[in-house]
N, C-alpha and C. Protein backbone atom coordinates (compact mmCIF):
# COMPACT_ATOMS: atom_id res chain seq x y z
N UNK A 1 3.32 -29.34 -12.47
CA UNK A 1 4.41 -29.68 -13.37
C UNK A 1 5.66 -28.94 -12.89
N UNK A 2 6.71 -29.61 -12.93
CA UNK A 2 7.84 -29.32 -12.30
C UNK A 2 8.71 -27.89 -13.52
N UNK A 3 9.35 -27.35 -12.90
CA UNK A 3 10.22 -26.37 -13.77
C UNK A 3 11.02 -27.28 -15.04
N UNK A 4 10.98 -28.36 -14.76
CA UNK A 4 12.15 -29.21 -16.11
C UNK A 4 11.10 -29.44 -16.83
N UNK A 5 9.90 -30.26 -16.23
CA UNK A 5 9.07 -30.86 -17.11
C UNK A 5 8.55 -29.69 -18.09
N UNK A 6 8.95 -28.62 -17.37
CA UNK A 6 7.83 -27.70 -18.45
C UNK A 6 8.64 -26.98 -19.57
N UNK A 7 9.99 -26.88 -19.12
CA UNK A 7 11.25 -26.83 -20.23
C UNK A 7 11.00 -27.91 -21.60
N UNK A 8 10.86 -28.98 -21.01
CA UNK A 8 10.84 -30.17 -21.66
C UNK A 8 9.76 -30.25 -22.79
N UNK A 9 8.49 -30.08 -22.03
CA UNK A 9 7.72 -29.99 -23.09
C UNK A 9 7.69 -29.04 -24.04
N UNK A 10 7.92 -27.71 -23.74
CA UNK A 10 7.84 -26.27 -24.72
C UNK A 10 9.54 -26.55 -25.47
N UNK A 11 10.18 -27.48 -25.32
CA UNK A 11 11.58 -27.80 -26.29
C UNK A 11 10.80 -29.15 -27.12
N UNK A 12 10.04 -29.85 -26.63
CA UNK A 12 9.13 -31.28 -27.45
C UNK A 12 8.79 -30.31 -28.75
N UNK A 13 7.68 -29.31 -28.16
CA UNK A 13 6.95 -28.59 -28.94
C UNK A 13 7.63 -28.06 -30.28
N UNK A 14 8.75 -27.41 -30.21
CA UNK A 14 9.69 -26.78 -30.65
C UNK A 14 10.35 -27.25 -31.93
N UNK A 15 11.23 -28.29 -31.61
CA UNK A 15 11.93 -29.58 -31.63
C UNK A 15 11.75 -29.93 -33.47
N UNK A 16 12.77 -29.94 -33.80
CA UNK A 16 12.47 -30.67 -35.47
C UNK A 16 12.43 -31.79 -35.43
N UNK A 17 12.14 -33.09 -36.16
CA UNK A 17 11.53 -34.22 -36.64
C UNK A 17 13.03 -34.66 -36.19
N UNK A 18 12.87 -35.43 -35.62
CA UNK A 18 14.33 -36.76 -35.42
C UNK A 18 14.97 -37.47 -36.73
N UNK A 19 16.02 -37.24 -37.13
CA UNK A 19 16.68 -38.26 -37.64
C UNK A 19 17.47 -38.97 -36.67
N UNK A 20 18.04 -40.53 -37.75
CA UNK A 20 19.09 -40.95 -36.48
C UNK A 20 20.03 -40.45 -36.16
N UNK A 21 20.00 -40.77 -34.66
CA UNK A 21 21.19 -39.78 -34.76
C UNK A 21 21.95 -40.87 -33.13
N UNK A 22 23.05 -40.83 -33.02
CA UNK A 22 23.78 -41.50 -32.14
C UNK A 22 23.41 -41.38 -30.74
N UNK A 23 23.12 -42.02 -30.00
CA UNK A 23 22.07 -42.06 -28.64
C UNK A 23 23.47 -41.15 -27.61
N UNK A 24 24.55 -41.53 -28.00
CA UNK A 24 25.46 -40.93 -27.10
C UNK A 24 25.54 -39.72 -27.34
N UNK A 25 25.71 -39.28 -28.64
CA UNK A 25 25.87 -37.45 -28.94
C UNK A 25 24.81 -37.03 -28.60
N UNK A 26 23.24 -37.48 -28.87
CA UNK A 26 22.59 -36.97 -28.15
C UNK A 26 22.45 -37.11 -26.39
N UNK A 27 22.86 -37.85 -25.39
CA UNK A 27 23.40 -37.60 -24.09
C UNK A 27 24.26 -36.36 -24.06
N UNK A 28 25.55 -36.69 -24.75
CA UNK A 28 26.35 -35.33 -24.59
C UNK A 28 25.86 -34.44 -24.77
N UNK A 29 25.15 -34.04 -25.64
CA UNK A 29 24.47 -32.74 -26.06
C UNK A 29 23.31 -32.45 -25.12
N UNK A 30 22.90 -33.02 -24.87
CA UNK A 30 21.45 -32.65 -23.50
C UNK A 30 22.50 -32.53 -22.47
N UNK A 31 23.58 -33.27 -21.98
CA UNK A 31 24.40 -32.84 -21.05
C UNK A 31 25.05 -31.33 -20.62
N UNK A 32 25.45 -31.09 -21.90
CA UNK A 32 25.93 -29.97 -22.28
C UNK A 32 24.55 -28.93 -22.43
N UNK A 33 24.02 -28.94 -22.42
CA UNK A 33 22.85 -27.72 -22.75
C UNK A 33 22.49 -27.62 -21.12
N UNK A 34 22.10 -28.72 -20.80
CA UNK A 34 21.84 -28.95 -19.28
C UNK A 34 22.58 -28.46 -18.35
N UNK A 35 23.66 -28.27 -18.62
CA UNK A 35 24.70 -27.99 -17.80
C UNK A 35 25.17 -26.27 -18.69
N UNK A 36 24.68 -25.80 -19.23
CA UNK A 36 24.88 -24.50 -19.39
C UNK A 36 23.51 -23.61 -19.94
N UNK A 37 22.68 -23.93 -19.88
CA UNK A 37 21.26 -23.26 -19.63
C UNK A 37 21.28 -22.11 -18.68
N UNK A 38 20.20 -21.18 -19.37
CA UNK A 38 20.09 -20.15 -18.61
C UNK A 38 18.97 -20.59 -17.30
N UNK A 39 18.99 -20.36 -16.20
CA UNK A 39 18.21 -20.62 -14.97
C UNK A 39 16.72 -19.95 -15.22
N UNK A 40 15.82 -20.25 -15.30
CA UNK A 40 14.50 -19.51 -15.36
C UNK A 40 14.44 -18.97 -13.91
N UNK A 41 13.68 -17.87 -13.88
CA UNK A 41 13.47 -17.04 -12.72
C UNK A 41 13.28 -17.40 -11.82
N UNK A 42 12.10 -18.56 -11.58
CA UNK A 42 11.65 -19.06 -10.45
C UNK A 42 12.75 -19.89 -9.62
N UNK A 43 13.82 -20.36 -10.79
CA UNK A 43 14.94 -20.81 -9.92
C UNK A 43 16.01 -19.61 -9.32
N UNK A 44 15.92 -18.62 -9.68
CA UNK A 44 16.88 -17.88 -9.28
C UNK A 44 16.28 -17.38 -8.16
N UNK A 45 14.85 -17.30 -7.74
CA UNK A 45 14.15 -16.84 -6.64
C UNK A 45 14.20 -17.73 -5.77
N UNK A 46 13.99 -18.57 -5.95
CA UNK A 46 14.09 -20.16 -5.06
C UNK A 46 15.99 -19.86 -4.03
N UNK A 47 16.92 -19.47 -4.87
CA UNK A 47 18.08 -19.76 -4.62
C UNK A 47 18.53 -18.62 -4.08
N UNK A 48 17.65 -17.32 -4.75
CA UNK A 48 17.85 -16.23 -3.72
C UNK A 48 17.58 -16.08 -2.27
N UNK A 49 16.26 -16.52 -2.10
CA UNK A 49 16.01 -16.62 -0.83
C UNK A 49 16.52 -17.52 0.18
N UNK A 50 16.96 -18.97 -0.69
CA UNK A 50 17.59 -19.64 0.12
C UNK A 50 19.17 -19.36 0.67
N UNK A 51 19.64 -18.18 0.14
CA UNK A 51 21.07 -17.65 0.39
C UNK A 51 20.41 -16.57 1.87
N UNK A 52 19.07 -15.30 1.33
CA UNK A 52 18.88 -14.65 2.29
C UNK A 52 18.86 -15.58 3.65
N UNK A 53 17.67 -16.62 3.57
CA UNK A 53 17.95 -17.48 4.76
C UNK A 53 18.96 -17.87 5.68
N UNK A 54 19.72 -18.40 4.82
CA UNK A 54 21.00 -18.70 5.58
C UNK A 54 21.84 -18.03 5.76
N UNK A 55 21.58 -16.97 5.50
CA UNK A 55 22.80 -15.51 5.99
C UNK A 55 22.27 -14.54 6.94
N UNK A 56 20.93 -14.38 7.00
CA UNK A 56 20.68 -12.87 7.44
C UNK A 56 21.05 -13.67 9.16
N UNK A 57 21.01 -12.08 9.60
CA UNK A 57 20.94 -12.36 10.85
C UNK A 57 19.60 -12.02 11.51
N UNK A 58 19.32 -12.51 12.86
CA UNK A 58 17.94 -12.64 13.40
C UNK A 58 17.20 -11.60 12.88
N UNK A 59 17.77 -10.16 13.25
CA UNK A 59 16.90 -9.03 13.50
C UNK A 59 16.56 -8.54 11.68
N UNK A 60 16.58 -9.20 10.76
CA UNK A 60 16.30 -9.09 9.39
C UNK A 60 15.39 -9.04 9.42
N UNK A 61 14.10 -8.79 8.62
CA UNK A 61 13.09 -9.43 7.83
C UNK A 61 13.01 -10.40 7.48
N UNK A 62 11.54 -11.39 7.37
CA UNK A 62 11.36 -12.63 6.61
C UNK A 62 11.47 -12.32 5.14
N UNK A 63 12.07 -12.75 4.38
CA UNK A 63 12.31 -13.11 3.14
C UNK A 63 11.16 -12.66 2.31
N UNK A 64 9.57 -12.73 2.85
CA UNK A 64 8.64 -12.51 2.57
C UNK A 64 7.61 -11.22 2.77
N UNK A 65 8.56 -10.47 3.87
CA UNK A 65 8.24 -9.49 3.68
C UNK A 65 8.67 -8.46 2.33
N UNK A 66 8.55 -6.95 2.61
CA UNK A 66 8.69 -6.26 1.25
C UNK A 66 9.78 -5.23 1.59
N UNK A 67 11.49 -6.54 1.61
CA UNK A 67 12.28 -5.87 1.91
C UNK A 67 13.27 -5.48 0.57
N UNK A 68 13.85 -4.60 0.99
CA UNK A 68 14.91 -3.78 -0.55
C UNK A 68 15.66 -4.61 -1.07
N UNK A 69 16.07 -5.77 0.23
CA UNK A 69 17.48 -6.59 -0.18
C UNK A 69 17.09 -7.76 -1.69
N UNK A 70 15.64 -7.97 -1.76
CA UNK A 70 15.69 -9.10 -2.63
C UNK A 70 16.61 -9.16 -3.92
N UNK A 71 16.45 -7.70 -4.58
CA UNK A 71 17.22 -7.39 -5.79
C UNK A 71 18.64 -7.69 -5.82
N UNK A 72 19.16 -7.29 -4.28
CA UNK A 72 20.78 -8.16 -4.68
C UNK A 72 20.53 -9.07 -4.29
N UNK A 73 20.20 -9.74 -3.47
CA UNK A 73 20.16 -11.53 -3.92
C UNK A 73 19.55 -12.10 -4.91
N UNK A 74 18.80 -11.39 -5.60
CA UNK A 74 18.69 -12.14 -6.75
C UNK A 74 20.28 -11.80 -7.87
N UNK A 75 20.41 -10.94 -8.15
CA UNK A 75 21.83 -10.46 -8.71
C UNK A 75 23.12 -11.08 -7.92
N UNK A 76 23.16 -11.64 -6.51
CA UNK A 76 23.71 -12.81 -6.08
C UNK A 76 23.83 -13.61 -6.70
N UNK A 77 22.58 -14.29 -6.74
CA UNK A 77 21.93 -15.91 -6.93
C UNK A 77 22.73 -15.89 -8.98
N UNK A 78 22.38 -14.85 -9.53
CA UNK A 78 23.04 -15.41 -11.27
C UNK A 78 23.79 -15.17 -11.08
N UNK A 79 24.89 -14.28 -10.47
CA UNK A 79 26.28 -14.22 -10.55
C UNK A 79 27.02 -15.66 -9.70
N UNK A 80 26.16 -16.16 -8.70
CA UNK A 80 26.72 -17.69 -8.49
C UNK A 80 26.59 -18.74 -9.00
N UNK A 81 25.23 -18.53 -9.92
CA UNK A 81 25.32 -19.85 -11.30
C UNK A 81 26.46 -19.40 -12.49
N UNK A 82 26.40 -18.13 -13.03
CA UNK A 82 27.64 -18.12 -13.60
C UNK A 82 28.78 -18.96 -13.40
N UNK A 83 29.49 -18.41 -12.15
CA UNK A 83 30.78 -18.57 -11.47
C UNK A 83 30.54 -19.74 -11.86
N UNK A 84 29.37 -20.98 -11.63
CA UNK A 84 29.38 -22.02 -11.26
C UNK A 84 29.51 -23.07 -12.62
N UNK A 85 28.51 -22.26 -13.53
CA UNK A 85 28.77 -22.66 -15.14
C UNK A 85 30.06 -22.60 -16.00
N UNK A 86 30.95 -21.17 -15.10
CA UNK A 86 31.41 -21.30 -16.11
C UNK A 86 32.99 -22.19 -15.32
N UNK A 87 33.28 -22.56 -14.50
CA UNK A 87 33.83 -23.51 -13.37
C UNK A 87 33.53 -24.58 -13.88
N UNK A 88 32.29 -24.67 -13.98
CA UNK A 88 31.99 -26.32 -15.24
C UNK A 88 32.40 -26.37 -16.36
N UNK A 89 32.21 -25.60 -17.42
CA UNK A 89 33.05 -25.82 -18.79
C UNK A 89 34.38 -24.96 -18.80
N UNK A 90 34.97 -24.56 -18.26
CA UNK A 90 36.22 -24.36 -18.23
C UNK A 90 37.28 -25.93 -18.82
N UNK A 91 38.22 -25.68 -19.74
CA UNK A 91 38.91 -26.63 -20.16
C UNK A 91 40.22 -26.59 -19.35
C-alpha cells in the first residue's frame, strides 16, 4: 500500500458521516489539505537521500552507509517542503 493510500484510509476511518455537501468545495478542500499537509517521514527520507545523491561528491559514502550527514538532509529535505508550501499558498 502506497504512502497516500494509507493516509487515505486511516482519514476514511476517522472521517464523520457525509452530509451533502458541494462536490467542488469538497475538491477545493482535499486540494488545499493536499497541498499543505505535513510530509510523513518516509517521504522526507525518500527526498533526503535523493538530494544526498545528487550532490555528494564521489569520495562520500553511500547514502546507506552509517554516515553523520543524514540528519541535515533530512532537516534539508522539511525546510524545502516548507519553502515549497509555503511558495504555494502565498497570496
Amino acid at each position: 500500500m502506497s504512502i497516500i493510500d494509507d493516509e487515505i484510509e486511516t482519514q476514511r476511518k476517522e472521517a464523520p458521516p457525509y452530509r451533502f455537501i458541494d462536490p467542488q468545495t469538497i475538491f477545493e478542500d482535499g486540494y488545499w489539505d493536499g497541498a499543505t499537509r505535513n510530509p510523513t517521514d518516509e517521504e522526507i527520507v525518500a527526498g533526503a537521500k535523493a538530494f544526498y545523491e545528487a550532490l555528494k561528491p564521489d569520495s562520500y559514502p553511500q547514502w546507506d552507509s552509517d554516515c553523520a550527514l543524514k540528519a541535515e538532509y533530512y532537516d534539508a529535505m522539511r525546510l524545502a517542503v516548507k519553502a515549497m508550501q509555503g511558495k504555494a499558498t502565498e497570496e
